[in-house]
PDB file of N, CA and C in Angstrom:
ATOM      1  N   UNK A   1      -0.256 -10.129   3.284  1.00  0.00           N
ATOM      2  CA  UNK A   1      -0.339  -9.269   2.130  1.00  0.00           C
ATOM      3  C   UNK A   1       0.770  -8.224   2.256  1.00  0.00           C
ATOM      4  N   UNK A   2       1.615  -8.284   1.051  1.00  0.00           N
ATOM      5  CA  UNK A   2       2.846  -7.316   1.211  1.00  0.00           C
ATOM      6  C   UNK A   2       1.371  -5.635   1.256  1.00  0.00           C
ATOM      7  N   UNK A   3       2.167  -4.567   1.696  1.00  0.00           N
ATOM      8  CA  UNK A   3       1.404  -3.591   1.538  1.00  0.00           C
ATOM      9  C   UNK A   3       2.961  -2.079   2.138  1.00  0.00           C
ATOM     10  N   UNK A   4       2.335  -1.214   1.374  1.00  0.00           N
ATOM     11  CA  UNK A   4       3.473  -0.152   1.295  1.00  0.00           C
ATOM     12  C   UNK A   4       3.269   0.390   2.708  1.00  0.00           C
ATOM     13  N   UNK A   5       5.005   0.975   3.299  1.00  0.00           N
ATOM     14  CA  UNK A   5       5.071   1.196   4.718  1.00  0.00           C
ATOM     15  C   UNK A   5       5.109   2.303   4.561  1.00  0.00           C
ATOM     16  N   UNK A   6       4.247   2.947   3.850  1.00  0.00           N
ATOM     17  CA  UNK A   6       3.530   4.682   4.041  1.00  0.00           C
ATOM     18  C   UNK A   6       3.017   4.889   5.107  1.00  0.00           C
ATOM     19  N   UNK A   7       2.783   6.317   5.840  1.00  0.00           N
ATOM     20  CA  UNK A   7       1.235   6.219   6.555  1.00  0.00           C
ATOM     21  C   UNK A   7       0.223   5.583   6.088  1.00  0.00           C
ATOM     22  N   UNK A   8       0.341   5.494   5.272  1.00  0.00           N
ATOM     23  CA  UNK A   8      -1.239   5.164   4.110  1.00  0.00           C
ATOM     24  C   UNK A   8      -1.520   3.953   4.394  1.00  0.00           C
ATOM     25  N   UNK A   9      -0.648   3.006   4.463  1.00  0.00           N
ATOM     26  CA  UNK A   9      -0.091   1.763   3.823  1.00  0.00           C
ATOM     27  C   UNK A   9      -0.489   1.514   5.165  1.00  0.00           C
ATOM     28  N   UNK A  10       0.223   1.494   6.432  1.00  0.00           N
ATOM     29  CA  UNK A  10       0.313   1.178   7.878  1.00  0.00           C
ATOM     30  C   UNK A  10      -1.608   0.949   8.123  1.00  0.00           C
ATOM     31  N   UNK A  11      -2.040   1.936   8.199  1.00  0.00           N
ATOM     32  CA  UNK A  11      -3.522   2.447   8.496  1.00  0.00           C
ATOM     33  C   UNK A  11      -4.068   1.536   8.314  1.00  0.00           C
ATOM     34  N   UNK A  12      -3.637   1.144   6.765  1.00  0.00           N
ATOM     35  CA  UNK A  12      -4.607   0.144   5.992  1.00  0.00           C
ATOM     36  C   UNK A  12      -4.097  -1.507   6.059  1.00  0.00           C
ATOM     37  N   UNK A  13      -2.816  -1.580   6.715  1.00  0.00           N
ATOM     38  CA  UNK A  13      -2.535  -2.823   6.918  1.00  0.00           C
ATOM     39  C   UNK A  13      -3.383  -2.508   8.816  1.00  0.00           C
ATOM     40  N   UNK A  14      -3.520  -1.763   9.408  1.00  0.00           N
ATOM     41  CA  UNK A  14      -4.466  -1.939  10.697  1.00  0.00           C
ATOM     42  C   UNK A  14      -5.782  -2.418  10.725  1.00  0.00           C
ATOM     43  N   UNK A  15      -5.930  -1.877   9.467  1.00  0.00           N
ATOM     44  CA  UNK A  15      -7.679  -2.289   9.265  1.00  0.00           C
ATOM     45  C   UNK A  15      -7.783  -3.802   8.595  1.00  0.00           C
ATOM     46  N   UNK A  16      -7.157  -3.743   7.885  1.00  0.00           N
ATOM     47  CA  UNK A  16      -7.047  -5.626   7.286  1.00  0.00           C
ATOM     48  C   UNK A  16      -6.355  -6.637   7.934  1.00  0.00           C
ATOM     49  N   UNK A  17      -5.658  -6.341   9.254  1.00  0.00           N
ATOM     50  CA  UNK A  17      -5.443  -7.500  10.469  1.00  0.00           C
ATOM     51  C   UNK A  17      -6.560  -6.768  11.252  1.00  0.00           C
ATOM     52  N   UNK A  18      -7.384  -6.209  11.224  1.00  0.00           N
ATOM     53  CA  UNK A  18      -8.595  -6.858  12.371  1.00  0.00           C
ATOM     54  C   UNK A  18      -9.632  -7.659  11.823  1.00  0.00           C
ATOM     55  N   UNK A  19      -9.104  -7.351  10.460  1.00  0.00           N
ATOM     56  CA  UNK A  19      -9.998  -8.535   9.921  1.00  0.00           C
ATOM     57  C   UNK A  19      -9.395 -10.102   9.035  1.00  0.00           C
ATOM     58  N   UNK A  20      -8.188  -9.855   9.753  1.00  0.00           N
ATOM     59  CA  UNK A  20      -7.680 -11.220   9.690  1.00  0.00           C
ATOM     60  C   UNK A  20      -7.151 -11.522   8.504  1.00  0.00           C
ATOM     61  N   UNK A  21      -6.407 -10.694   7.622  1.00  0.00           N
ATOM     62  CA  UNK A  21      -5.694 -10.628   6.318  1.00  0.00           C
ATOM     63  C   UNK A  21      -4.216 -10.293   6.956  1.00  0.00           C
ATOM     64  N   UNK A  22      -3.403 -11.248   6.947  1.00  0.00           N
ATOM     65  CA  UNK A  22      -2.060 -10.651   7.628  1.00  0.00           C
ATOM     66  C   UNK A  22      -1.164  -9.670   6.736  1.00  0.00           C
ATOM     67  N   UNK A  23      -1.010  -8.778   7.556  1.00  0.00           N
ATOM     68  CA  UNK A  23       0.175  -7.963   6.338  1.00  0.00           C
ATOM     69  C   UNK A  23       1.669  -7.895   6.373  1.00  0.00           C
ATOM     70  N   UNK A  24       2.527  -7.663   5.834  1.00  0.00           N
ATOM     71  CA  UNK A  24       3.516  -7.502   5.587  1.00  0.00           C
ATOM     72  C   UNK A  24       3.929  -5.931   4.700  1.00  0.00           C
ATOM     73  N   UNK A  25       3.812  -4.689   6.216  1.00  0.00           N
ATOM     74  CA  UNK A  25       4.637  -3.326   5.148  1.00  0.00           C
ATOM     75  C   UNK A  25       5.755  -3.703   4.668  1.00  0.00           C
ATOM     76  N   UNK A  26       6.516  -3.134   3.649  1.00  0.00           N
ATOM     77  CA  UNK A  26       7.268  -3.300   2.436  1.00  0.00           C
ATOM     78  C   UNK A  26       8.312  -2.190   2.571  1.00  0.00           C
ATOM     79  N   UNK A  27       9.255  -2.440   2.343  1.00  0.00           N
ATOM     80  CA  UNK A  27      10.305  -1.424   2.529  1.00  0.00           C
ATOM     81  C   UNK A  27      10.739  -0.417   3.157  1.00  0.00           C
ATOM     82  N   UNK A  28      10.605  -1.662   4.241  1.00  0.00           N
ATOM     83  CA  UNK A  28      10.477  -0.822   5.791  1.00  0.00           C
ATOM     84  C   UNK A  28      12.059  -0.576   6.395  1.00  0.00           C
ATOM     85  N   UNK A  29      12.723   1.054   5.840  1.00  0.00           N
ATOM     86  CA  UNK A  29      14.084   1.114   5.960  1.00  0.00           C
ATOM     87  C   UNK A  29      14.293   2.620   6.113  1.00  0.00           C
ATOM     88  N   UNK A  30      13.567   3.189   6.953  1.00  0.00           N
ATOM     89  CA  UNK A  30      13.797   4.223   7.495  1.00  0.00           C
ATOM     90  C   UNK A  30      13.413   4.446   9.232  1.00  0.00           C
ATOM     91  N   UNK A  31      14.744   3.584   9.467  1.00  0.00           N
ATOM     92  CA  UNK A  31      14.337   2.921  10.831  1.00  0.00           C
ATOM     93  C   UNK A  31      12.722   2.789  11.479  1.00  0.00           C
ATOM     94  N   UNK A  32      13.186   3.244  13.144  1.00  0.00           N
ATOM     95  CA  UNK A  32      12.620   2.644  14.419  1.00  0.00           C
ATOM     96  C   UNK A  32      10.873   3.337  14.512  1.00  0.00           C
ATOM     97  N   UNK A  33      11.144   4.684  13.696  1.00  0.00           N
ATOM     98  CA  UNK A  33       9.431   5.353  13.550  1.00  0.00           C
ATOM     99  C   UNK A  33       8.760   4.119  12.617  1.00  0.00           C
ATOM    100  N   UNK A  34       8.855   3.606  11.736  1.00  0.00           N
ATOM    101  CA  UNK A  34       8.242   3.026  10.642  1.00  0.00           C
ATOM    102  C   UNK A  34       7.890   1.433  11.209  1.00  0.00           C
ATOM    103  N   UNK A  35       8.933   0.715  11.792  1.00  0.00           N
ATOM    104  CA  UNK A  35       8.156  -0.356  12.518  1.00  0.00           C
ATOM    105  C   UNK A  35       7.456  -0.010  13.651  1.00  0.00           C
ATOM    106  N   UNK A  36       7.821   0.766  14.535  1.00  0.00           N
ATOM    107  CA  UNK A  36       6.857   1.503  15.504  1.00  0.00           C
ATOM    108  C   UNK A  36       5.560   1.511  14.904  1.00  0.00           C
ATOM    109  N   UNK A  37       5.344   2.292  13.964  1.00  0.00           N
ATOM    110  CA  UNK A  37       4.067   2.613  13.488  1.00  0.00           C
ATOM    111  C   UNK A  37       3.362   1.095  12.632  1.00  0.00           C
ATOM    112  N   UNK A  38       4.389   0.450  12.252  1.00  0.00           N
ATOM    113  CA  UNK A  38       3.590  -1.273  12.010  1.00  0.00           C
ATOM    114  C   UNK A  38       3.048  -1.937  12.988  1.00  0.00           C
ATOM    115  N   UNK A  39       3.914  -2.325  14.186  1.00  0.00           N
ATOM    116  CA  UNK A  39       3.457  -2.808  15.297  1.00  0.00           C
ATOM    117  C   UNK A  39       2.252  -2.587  15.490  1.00  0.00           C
ATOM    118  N   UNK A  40       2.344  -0.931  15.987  1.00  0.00           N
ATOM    119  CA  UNK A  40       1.205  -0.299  16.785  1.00  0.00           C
ATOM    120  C   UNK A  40      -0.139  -0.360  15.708  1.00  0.00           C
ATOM    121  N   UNK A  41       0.005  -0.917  14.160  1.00  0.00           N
ATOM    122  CA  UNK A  41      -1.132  -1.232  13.348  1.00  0.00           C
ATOM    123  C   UNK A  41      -1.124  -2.936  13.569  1.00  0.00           C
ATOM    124  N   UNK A  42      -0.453  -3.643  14.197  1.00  0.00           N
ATOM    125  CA  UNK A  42      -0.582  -4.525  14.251  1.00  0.00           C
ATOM    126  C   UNK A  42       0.323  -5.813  13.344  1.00  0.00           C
ATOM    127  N   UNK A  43       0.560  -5.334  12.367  1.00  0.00           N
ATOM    128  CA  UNK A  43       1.375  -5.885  11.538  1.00  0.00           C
ATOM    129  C   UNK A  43       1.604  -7.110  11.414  1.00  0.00           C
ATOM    130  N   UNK A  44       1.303  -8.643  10.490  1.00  0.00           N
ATOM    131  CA  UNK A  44       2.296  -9.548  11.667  1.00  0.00           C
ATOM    132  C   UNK A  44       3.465  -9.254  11.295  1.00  0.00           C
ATOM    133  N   UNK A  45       4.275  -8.714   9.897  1.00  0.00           N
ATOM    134  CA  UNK A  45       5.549  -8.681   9.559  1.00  0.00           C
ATOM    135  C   UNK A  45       5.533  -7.578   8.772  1.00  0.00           C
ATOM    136  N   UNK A  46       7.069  -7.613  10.063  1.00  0.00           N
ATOM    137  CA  UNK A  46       8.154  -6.188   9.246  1.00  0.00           C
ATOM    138  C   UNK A  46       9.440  -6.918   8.696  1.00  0.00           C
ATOM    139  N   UNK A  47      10.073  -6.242   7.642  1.00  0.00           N
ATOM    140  CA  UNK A  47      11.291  -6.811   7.390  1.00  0.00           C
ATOM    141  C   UNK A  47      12.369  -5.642   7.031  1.00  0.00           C
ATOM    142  N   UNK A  48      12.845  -5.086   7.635  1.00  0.00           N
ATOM    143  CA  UNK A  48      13.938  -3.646   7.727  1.00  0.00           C
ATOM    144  C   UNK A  48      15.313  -4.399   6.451  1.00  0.00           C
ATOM    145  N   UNK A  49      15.739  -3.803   5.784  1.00  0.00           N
ATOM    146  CA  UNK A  49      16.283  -4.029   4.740  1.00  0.00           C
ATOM    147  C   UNK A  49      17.911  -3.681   5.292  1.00  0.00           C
ATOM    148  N   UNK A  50      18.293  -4.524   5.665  1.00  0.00           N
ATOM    149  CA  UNK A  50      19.780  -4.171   6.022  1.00  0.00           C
ATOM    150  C   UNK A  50      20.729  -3.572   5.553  1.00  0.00           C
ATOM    151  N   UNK A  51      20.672  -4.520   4.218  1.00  0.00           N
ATOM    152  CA  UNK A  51      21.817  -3.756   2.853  1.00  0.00           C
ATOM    153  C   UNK A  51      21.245  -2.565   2.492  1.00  0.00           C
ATOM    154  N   UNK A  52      20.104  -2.063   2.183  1.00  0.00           N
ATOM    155  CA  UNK A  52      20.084  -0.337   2.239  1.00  0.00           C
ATOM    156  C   UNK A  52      20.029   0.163   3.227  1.00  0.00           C
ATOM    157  N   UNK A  53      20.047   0.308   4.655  1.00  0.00           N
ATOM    158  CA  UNK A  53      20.259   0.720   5.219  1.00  0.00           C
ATOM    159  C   UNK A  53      21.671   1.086   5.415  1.00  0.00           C
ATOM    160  N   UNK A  54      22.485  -0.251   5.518  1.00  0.00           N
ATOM    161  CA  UNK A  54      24.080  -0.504   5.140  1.00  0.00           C
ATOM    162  C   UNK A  54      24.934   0.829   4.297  1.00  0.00           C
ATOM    163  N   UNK A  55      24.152   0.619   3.294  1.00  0.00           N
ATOM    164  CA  UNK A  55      24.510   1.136   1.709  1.00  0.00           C
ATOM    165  C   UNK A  55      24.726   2.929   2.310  1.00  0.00           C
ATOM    166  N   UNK A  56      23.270   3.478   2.602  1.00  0.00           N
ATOM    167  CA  UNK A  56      23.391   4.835   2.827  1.00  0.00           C
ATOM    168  C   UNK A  56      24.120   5.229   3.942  1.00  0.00           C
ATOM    169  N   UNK A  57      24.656   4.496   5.177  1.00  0.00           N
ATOM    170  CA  UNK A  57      25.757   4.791   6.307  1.00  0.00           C
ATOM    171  C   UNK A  57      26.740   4.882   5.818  1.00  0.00           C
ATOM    172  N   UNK A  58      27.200   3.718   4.517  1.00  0.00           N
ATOM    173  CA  UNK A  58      28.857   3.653   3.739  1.00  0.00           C
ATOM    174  C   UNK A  58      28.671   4.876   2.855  1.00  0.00           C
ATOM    175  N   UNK A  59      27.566   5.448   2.418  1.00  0.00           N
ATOM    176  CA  UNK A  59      27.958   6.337   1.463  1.00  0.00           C
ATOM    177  C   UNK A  59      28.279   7.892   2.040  1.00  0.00           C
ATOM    178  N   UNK A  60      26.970   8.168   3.395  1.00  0.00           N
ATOM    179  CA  UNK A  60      27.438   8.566   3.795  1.00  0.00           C
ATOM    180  C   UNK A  60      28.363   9.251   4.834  1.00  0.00           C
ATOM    181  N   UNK A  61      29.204   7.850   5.528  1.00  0.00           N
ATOM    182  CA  UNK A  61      30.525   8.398   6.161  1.00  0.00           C
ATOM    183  C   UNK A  61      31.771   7.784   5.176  1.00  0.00           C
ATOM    184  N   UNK A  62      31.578   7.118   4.290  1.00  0.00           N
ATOM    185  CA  UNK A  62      32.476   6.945   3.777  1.00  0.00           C
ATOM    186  C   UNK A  62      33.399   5.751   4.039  1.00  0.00           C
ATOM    187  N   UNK A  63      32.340   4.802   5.350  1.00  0.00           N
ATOM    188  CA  UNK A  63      33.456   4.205   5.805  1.00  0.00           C
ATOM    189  C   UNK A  63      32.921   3.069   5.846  1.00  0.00           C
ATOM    190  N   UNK A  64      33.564   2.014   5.834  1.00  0.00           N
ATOM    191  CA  UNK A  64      33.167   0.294   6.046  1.00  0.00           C
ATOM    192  C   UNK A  64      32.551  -0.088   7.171  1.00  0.00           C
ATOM    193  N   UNK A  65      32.141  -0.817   7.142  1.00  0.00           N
ATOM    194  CA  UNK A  65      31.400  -1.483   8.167  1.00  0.00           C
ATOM    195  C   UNK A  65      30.871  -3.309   8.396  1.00  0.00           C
ATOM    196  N   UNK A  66      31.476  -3.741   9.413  1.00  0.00           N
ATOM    197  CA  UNK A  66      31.620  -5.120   9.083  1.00  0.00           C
ATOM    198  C   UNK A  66      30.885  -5.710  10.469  1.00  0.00           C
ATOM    199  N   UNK A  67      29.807  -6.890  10.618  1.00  0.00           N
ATOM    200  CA  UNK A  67      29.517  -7.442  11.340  1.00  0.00           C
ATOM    201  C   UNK A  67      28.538  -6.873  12.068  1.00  0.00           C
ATOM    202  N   UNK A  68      27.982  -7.244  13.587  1.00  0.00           N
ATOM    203  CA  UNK A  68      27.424  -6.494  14.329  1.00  0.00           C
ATOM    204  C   UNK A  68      28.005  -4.661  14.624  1.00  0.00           C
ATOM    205  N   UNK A  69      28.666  -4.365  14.082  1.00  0.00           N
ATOM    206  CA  UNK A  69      29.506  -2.871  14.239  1.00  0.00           C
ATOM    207  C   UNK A  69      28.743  -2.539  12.704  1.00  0.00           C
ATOM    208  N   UNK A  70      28.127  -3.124  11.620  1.00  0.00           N
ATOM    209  CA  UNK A  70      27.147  -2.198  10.138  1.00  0.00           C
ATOM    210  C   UNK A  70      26.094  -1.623  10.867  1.00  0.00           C
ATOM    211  N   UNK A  71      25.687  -0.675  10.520  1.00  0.00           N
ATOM    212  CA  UNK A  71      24.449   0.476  10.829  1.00  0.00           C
ATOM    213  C   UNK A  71      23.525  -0.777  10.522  1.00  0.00           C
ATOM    214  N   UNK A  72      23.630  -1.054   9.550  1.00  0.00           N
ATOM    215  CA  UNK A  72      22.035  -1.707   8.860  1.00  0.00           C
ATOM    216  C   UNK A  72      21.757  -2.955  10.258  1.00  0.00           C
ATOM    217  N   UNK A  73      22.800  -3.354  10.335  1.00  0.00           N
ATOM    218  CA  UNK A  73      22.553  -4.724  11.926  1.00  0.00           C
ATOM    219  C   UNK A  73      22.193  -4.010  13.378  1.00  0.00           C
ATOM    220  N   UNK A  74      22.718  -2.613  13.578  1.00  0.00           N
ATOM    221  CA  UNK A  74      22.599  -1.858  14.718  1.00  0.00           C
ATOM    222  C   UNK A  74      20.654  -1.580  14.528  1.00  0.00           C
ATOM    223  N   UNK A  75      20.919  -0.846  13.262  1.00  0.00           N
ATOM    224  CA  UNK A  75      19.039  -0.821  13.164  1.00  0.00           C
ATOM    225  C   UNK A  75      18.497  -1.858  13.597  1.00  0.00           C
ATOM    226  N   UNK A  76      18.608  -2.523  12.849  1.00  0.00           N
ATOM    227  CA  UNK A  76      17.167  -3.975  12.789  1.00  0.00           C
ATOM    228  C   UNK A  76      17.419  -4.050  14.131  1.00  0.00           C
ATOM    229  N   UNK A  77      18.618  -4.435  15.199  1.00  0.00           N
ATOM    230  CA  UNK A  77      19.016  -5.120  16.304  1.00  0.00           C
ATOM    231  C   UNK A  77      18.028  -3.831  17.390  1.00  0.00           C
ATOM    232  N   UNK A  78      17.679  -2.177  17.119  1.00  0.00           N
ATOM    233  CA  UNK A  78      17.165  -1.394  17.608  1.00  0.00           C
ATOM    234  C   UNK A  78      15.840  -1.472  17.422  1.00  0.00           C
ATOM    235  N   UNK A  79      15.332  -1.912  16.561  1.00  0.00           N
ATOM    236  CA  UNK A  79      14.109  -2.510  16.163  1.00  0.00           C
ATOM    237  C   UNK A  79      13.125  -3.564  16.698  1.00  0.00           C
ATOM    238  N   UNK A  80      14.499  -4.623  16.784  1.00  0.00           N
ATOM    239  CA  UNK A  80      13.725  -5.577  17.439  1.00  0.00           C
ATOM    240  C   UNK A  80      13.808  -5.450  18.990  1.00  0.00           C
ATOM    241  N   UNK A  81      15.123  -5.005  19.478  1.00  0.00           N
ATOM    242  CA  UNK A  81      15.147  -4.513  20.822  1.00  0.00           C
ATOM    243  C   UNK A  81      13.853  -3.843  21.490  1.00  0.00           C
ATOM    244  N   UNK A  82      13.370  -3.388  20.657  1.00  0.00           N
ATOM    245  CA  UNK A  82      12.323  -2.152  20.922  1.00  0.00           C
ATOM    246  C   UNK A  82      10.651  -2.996  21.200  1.00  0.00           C
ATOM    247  N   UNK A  83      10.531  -3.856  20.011  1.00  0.00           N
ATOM    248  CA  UNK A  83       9.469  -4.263  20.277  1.00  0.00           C
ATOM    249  C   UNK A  83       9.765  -5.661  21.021  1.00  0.00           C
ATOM    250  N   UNK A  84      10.180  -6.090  21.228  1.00  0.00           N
ATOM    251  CA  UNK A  84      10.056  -6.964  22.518  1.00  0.00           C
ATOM    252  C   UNK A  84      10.159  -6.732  23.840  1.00  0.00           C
ATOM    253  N   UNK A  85      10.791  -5.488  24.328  1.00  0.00           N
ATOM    254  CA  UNK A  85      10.924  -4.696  25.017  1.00  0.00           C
ATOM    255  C   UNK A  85       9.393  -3.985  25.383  1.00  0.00           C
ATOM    256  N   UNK A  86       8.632  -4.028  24.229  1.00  0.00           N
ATOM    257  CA  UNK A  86       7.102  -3.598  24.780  1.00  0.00           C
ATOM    258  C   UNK A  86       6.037  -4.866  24.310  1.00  0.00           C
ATOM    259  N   UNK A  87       6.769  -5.995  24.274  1.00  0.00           N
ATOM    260  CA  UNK A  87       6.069  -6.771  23.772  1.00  0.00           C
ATOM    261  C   UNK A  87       4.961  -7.048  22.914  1.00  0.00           C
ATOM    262  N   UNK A  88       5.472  -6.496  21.230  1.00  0.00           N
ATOM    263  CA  UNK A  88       5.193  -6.753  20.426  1.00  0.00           C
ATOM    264  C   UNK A  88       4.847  -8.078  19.718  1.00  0.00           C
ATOM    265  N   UNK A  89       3.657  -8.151  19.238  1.00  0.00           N
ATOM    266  CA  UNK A  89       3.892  -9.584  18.232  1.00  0.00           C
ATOM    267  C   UNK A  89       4.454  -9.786  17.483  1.00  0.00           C
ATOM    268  N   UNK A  90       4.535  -8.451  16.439  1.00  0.00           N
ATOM    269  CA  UNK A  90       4.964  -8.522  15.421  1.00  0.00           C
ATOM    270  C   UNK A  90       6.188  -8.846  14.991  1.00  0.00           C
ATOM    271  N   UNK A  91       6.611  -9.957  14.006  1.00  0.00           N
ATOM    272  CA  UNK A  91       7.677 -10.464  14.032  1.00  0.00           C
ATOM    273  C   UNK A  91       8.554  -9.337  13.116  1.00  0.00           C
ATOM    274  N   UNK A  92       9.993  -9.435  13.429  1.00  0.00           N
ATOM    275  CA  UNK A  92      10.820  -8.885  13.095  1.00  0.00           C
ATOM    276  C   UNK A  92      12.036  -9.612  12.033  1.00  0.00           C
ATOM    277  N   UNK A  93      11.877  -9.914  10.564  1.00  0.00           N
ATOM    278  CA  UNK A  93      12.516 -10.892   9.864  1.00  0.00           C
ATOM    279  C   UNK A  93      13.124 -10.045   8.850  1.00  0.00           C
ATOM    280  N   UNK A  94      14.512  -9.593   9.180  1.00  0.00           N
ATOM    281  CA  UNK A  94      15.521  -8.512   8.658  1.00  0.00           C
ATOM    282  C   UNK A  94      15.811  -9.297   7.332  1.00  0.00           C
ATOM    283  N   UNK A  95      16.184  -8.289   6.119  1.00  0.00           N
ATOM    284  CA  UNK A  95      16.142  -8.780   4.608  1.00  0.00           C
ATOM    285  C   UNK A  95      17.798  -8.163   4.302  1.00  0.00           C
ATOM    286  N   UNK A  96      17.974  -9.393   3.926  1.00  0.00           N
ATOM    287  CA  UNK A  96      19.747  -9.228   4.387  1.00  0.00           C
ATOM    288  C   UNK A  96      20.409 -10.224   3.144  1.00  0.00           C
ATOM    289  N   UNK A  97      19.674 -10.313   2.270  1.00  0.00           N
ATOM    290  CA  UNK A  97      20.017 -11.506   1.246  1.00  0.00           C
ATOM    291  C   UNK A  97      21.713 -11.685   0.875  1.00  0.00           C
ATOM    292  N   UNK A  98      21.479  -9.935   0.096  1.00  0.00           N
ATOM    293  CA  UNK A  98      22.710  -9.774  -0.482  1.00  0.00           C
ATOM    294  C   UNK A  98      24.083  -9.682   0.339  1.00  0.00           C
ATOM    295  N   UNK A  99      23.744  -9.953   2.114  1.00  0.00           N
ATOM    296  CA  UNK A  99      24.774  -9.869   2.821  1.00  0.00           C
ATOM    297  C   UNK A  99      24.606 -10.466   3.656  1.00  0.00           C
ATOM    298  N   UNK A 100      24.512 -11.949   3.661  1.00  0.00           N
ATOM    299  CA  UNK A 100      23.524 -13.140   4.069  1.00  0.00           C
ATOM    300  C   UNK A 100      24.973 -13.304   5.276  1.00  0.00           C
ATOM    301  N   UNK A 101      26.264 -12.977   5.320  1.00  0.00           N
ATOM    302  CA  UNK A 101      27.324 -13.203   6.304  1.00  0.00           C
ATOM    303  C   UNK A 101      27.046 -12.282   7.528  1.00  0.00           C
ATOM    304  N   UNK A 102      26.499 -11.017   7.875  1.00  0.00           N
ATOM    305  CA  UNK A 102      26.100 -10.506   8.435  1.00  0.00           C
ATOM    306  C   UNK A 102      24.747 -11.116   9.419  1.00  0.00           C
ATOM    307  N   UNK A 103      24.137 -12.099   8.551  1.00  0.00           N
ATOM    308  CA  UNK A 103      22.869 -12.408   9.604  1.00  0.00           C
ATOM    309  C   UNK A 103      23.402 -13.353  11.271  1.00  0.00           C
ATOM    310  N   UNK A 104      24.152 -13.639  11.327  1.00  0.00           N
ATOM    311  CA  UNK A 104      24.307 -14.157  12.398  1.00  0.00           C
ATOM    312  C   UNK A 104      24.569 -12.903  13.900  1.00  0.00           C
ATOM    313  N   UNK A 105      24.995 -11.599  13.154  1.00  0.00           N
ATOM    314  CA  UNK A 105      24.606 -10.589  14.307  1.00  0.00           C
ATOM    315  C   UNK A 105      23.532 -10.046  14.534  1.00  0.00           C
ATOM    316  N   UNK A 106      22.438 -11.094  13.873  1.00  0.00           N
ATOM    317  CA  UNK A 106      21.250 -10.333  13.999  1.00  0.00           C
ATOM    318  C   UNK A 106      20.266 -10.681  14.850  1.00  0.00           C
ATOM    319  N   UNK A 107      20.014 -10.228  16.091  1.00  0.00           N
ATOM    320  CA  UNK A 107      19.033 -10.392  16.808  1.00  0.00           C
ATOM    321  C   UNK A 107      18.141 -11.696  16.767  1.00  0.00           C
ATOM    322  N   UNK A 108      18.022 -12.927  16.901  1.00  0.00           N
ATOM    323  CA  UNK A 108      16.665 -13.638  16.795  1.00  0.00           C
ATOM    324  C   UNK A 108      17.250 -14.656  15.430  1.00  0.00           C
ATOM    325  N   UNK A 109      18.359 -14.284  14.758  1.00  0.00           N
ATOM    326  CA  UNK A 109      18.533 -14.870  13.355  1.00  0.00           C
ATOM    327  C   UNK A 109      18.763 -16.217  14.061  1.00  0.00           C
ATOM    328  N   UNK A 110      18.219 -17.090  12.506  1.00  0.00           N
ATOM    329  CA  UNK A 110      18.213 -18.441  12.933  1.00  0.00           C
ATOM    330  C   UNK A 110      19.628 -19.097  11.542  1.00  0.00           C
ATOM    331  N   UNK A 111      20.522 -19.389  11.692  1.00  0.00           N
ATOM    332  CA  UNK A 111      21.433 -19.206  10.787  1.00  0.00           C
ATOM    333  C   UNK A 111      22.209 -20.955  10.864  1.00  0.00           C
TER     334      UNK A 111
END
């Protein structure tokens, strides 16, 4: 079940995977606190939005960014670093449509 990656949202995706409704928080793009706080509700899926993440680093430094060196690939790649690192279940499936050339620096991508 998509569900909003509010506090609100998190809480209540905790309470509906213990009862076996899988969730998916939603516009999960203000980094490493926000999947943190999915995980630790259990989550099975996060999906960190690359191209906005991307978008607000180019706007604001002004500067390009190409490959594993884009903010938006450094995130997700800090993300997933993180929870496998504490061995998380929760899968980590970065939303990268509009910059589908970028997924091959991505952590776990299957390309």
């Amino acid at each position: 079940m998509k569900i909003a990656s509010t506090w609100e949202g998190i809480r209540a995706a905790e309470v509906l995977e213990k009862e076996g409704i899988h969730c998916k928080p939603g516009r999960c793009s203000s980094g490493l606190h926000q999947a943190i706080a999915a995980a630790g509700a259990r989550a099975t899926l996060i999906s960190p939005f690359v191209g906005r993440i991307l978008d607000w680093y180019k706007k604001d430094t002004g500067k390009e960014y190409y490959g594993a060196d884009g903010s938006g690939v450094q995130s997700v790649t800090k993300v997933y670093n993180y929870l496998k690192k504490f061995g998380c279940k929760t899968v980590v499936m970065a939303r990268a449509s509009a910059i589908s050339a970028k997924l091959p620096s991505l952590p776990g991508a299957i390309c």
